[in-house]
Protein backbone atom coordinates (compact mmCIF):
# COMPACT_ATOMS: atom_id res chain seq x y z
CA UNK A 1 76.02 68.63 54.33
CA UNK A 2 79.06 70.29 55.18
CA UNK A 3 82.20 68.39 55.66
CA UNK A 4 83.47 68.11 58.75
CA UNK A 5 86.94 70.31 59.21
CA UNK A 6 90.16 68.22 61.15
CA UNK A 7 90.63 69.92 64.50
CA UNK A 8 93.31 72.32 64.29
CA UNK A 9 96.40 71.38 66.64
CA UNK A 10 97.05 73.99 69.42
CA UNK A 11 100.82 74.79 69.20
CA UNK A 12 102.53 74.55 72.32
CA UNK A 13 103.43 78.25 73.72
CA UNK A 14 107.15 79.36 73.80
CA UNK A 15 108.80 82.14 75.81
CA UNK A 16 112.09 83.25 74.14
CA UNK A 17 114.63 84.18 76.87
CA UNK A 18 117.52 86.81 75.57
CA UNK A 19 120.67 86.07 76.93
CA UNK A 20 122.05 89.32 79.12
CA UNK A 21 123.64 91.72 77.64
CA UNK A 22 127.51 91.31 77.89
CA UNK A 23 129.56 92.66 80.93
CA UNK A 24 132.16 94.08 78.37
CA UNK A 25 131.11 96.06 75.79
CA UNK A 26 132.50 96.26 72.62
CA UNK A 27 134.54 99.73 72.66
CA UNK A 28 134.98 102.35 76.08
CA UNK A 29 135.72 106.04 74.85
CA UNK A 30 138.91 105.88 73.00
CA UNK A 31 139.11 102.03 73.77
CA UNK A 32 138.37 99.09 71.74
CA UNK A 33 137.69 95.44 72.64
CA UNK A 34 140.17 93.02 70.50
CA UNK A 35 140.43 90.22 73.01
CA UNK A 36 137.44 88.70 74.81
CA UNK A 37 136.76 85.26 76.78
CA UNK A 38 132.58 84.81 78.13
CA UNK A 39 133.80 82.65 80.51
CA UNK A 40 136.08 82.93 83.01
CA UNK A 41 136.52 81.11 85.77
CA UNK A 42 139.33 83.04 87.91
CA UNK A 43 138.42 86.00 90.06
CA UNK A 44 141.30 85.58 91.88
CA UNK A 45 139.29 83.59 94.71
CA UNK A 46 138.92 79.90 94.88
CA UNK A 47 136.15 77.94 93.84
CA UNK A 48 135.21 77.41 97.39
CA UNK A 49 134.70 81.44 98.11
CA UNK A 50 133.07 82.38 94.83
CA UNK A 51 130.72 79.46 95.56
CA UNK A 52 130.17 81.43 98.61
CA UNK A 53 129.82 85.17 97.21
CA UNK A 54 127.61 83.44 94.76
CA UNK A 55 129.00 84.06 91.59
CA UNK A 56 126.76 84.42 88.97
CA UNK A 57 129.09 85.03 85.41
CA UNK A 58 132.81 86.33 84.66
CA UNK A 59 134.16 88.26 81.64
CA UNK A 60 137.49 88.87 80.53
CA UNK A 61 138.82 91.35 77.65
CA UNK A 62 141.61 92.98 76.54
CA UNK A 63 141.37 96.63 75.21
CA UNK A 64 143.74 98.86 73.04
CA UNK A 65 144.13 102.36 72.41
CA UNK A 66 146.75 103.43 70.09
CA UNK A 67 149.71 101.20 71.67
CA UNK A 68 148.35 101.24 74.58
CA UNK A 69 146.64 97.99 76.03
CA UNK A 70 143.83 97.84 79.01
CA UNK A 71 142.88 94.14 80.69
CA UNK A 72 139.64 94.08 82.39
CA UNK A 73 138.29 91.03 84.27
CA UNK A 74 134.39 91.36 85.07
CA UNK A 75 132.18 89.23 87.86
CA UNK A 76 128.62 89.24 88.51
CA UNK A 77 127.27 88.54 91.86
CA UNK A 78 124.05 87.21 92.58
CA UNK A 79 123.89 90.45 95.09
CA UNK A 80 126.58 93.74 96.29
CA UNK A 81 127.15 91.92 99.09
CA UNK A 82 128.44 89.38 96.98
CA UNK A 83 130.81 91.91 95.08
CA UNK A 84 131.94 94.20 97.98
CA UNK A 85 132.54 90.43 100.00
CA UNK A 86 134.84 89.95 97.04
CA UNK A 87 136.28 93.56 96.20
CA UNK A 88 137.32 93.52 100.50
CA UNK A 89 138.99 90.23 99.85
CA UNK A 90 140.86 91.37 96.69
CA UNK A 91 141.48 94.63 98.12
CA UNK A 92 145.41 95.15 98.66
CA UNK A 93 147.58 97.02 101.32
CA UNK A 94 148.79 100.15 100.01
CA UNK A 95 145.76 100.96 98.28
CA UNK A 96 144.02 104.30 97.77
CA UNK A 97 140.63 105.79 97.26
CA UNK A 98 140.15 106.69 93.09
CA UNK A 99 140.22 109.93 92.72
CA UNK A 100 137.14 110.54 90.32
CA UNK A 101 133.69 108.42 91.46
CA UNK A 102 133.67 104.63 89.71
CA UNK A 103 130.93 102.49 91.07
CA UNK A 104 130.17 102.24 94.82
CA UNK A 105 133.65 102.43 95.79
CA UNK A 106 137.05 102.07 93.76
CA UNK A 107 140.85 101.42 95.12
CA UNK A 108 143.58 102.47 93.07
CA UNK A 109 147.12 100.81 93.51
CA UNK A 110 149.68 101.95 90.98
CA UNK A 111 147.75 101.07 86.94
CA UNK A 112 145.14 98.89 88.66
CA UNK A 113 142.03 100.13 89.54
CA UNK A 114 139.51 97.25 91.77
CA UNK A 115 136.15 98.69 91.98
CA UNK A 116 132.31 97.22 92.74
CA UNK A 117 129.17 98.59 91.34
CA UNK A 118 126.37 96.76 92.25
CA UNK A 119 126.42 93.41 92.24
CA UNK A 120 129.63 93.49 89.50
CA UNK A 121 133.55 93.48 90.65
CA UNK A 122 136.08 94.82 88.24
CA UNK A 123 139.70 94.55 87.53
CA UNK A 124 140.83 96.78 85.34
CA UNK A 125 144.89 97.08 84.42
CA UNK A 126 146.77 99.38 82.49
CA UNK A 127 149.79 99.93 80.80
CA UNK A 128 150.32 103.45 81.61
CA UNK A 129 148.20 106.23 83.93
CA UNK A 130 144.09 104.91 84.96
CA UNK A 131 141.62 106.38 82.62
CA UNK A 132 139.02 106.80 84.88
CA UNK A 133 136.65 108.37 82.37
CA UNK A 134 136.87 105.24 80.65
CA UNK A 135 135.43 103.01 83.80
CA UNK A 136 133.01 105.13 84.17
CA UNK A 137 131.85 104.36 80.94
CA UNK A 138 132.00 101.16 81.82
CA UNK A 139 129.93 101.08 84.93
CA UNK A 140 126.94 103.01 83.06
CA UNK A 141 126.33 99.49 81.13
CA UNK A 142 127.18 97.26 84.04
CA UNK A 143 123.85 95.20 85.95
CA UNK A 144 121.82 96.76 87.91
CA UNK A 145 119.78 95.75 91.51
CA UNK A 146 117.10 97.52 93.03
CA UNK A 147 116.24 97.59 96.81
CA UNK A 148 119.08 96.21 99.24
CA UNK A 149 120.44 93.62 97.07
CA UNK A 150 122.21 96.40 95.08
CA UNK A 151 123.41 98.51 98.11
CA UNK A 152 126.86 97.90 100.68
CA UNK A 153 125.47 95.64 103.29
CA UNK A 154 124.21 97.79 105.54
CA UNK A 155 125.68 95.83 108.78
CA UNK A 156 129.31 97.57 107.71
CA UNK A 157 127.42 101.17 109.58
CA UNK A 158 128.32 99.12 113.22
CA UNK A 159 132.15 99.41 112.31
CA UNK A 160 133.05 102.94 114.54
CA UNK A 161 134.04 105.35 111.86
CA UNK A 162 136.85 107.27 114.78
CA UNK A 163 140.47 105.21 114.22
CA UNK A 164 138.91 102.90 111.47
CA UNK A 165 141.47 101.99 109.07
CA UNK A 166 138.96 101.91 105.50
CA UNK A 167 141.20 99.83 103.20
CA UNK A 168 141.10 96.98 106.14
CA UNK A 169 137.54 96.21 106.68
CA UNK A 170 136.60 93.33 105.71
CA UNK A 171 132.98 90.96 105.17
CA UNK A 172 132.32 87.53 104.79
CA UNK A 173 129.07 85.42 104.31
CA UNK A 174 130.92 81.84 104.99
CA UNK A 175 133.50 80.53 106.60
CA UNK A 176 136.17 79.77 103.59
CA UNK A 177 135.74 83.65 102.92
CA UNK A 178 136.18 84.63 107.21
CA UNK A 179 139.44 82.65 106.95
CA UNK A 180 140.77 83.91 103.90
CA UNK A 181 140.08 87.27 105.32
CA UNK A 182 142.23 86.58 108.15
CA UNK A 183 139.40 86.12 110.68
CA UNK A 184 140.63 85.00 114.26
CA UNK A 185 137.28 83.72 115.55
CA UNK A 186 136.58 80.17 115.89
CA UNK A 187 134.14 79.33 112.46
CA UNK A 188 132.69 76.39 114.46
CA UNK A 189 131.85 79.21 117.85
CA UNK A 190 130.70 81.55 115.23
CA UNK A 191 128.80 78.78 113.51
CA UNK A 192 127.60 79.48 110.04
CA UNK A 193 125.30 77.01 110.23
CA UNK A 194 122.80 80.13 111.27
CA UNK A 195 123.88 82.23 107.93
CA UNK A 196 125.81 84.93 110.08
CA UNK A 197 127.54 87.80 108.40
CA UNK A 198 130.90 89.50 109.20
CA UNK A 199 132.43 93.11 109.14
CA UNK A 200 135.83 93.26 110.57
CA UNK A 201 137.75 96.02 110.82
CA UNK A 202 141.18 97.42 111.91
CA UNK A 203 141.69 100.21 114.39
CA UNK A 204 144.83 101.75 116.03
CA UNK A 205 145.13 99.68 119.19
CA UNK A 206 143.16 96.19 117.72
CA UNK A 207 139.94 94.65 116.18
CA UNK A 208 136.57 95.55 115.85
CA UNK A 209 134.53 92.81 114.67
CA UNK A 210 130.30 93.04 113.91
CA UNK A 211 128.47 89.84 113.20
CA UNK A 212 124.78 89.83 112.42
CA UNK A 213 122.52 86.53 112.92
CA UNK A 214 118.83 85.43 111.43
CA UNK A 215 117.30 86.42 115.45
CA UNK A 216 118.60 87.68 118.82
CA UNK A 217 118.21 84.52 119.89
CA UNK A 218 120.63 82.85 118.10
CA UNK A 219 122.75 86.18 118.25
CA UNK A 220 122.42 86.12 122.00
CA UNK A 221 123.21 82.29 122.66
CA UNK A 222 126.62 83.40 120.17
CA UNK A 223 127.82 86.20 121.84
CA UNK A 224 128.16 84.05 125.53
CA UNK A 225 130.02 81.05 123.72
CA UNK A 226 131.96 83.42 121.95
CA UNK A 227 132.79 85.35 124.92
CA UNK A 228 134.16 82.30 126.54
CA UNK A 229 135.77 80.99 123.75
CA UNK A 230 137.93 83.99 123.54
CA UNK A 231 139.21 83.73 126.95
CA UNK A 232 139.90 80.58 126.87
CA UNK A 233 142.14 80.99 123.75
CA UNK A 234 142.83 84.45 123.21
CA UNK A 235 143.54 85.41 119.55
CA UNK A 236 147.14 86.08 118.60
CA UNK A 237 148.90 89.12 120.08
CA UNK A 238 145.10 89.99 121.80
CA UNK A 239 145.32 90.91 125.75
CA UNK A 240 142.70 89.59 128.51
CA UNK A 241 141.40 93.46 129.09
CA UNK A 242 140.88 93.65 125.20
CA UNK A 243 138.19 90.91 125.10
CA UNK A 244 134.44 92.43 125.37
CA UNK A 245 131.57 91.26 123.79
CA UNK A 246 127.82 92.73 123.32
CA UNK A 247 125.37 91.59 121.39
CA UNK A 248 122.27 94.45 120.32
CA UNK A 249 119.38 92.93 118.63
CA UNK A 250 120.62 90.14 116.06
CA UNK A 251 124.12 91.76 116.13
CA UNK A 252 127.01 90.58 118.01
CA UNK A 253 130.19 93.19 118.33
CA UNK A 254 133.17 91.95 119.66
CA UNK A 255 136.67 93.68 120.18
CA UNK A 256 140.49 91.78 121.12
CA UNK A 257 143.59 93.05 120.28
CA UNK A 258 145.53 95.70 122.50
CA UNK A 259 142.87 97.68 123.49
CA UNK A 260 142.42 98.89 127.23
CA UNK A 261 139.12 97.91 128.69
CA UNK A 262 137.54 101.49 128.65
CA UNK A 263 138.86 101.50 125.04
CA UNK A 264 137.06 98.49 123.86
CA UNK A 265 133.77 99.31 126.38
CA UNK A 266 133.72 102.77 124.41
CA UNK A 267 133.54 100.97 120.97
CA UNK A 268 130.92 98.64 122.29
CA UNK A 269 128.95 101.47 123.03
CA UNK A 270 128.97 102.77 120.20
CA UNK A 271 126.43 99.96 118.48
CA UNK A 272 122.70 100.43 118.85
CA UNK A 273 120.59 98.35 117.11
CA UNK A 274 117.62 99.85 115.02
CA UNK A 275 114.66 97.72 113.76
CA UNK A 276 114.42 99.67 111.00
CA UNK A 277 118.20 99.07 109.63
CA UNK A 278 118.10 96.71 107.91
CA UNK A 279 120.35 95.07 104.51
CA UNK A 280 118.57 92.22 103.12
CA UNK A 281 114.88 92.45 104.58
CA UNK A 282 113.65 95.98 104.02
CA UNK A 283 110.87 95.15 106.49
CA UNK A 284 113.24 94.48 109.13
CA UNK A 285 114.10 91.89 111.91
CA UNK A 286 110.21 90.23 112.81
CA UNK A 287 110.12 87.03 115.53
CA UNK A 288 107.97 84.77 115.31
CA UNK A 289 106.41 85.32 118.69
CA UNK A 290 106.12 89.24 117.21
CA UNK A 291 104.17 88.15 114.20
CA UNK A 292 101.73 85.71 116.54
CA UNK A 293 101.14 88.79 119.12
CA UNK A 294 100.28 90.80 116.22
CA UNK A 295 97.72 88.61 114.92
CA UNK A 296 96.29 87.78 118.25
CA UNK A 297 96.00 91.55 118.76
CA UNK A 298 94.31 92.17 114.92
CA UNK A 299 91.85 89.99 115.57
CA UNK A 300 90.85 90.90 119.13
CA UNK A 301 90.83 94.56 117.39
CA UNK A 302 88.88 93.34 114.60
CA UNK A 303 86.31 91.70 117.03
CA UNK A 304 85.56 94.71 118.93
CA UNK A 305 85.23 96.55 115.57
CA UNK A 306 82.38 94.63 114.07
CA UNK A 307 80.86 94.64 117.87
CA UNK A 308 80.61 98.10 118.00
CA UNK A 309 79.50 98.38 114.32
CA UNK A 310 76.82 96.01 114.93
CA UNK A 311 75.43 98.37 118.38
CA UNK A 312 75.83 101.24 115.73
CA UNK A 313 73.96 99.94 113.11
CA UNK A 314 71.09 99.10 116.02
CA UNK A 315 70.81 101.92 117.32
CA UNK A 316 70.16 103.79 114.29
CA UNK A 317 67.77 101.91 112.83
CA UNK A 318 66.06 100.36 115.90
CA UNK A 319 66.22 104.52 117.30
CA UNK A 320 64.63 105.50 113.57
CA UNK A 321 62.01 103.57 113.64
CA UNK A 322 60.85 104.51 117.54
CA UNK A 323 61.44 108.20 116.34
CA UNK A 324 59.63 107.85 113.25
CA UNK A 325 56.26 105.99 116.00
CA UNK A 326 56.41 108.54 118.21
CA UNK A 327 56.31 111.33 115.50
CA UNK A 328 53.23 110.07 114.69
CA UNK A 329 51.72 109.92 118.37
CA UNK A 330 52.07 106.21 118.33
CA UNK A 331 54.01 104.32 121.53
CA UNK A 332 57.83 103.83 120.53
CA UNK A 333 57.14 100.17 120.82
CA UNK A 334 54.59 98.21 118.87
CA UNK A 335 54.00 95.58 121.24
CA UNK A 336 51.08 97.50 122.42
CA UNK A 337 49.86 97.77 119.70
CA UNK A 338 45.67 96.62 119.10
CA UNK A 339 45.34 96.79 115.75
CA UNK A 340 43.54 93.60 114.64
CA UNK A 341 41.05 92.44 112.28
CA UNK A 342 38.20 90.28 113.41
CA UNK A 343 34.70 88.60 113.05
CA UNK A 344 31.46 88.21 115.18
CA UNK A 345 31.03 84.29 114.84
CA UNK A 346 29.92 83.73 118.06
CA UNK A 347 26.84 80.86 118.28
CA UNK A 348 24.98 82.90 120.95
CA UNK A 349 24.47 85.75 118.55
CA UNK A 350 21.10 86.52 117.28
CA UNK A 351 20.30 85.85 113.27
CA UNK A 352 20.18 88.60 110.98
CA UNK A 353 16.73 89.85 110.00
CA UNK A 354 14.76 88.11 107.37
CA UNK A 355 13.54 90.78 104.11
CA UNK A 356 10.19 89.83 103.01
């Protein structure tokens, strides 16, 4: 007999998770990394806005190049929206566009350079003239996002490009971010309690402001207490004819400011809401009562489907067969038909001959 073996323990499985790969790497062209703290905490927002943005991880470092010395401050978003929210916020008067392309979008004041890419905001500072070869570098290594969560929110397209002042629009996803932006609204009118987002912008003669909500239900019940709300307490400076409001879809687009009333109507018209623009939901904007009328309607379709498919299917084999009878110079139908097998066992019938 063979002795019986111990039963061999199953080791538990493991999955081994890499960390990501740094934000900062360890050299940039001519540059070299000599200074560098994982985790940092200030982005040059409060705790209360980055909670907001949904920051994800921050990097600081400090490069040299010859005796020259670069600081660069890193943040990952959970999203772009989450970085250009910030990189609007951070974004200083005065400002230019870079001249060579870094990221998305980069501003250039003075040495400093503020640029997104993605979901990642940088800061980089320098001692003497931007290398901009050398942020591009950088950007090659930074995250990246597929679909809309690594693309400008697309509801900044309902800011009117004619008299738009670039370096003043701004977007916020919460309330601490609206009012650090400057926002004039009411937070509790706009209530972000519903998850709206904001693009504001600046133009000549006033504001342009675009908020989008979950439905155009809740963007529709906004619009009319926002409406009121502004002429009841007009915003600062703002004039009675430069208060309009229109809501298109889930978006609500509001002017004040100094704007004459055919100026602010003639923004307004300018936003037309398309189902199929969309920033976080590539599918697009779908109600509830859509999605039921679309299933009531698939299965009506799909009723009448098999119902024909069933007369189809009938017909050709109930048709066949008939074809097939009459081919043969029978009737179509065999109800007719007399083709039986049967016996003579009647009593009354006379007994077969005896053989002698």
């Amino acid at each position: 007999m063979f002795a019986q073996q111990p039963a061999q323990e199953k080791n538990p499985s493991t999955t081994v998770q890499l960390p990501p790969a740094p934000l900062l790497p360890q050299s940039l062209g001519t540059w070299t990394l000599t200074d560098q703290r994982p985790a940092v905490t200030d982005t040059g927002l409060n705790d209360v806005i980055n909670k907001e943005l949904g920051v994800k991880r921050s990097q600081a470092g400090v490069y040299t190049s010859g005796k020259n010395q670069l600081s660069i401050v890193a943040t990952q978003y959970m999203d772009a929206t989450g970085a250009y929210a910030a990189f609007a916020s951070l974004r200083q008067a005065g400002t230019h566009a870079a001249p060579a392309k870094i990221g998305n979008e980069a501003d250039v004041k003075g040495n400093e350079v503020l640029f997104w890419s993605g979901p990642t905001l940088v800061s980089a500072s320098f001692q003497t003239q931007p290398d901009y070869k050398a942020l591009e570098t950088l950007t090659n290594g930074l995250p990246k996002l597929g679909g809309a969560a690594g693309r400008a929110p697309g509801l900044l397209s309902y800011l009117p490009k004619s008299g738009l002042r670039g370096e003043s629009v701004k977007y916020a996803v919460g309330p601490a971010t609206y009012q650090h932006d400057g926002g004039q609204l009411n937070p509790s009118i706009v209530d972000f309690s519903k998850s709206p987002e904001i693009a504001t912008g600046q133009y000549p003669h006033g504001t342009f402001v675009a908020i989008y909500y979950p439905t155009p239900t809740i963007a529709g019940d906004r619009s009319r207490a926002l409406l009121k709300d502004l002429l009841d307490h007009l915003p600062a400076g703002a004039t009675t004819d430069s208060i309009a409001v229109r809501r298109a879809g889930p978006i609500v687009a509001i002017t004040y400011g100094q704007f004459t009333a055919e100026e602010a109507k003639k923004l307004l018209d300018q936003v037309h809401y398309e189902t199929n623009v969309t920033w976080n939901k590539p599918e697009g904007y779908i109600s509830e009562a859509s999605k039921a009328a679309r299933l009531l309607v698939n299965i009506i379709l799909g009723v009448f489907a098999m119902g024909l498919a069933a007369l189809v299917l009938g017909a050709f084999f109930g048709g066949g067969r008939a074809l097939i009878r009459v081919l043969q110079g029978k009737p179509a139908s065999s109800m007719h038909d007399a083709e039986f097998i049967h016996l003579d066992l009647r009593q009354d019938a006379p007994p077969p001959p005896r053989q002698n």
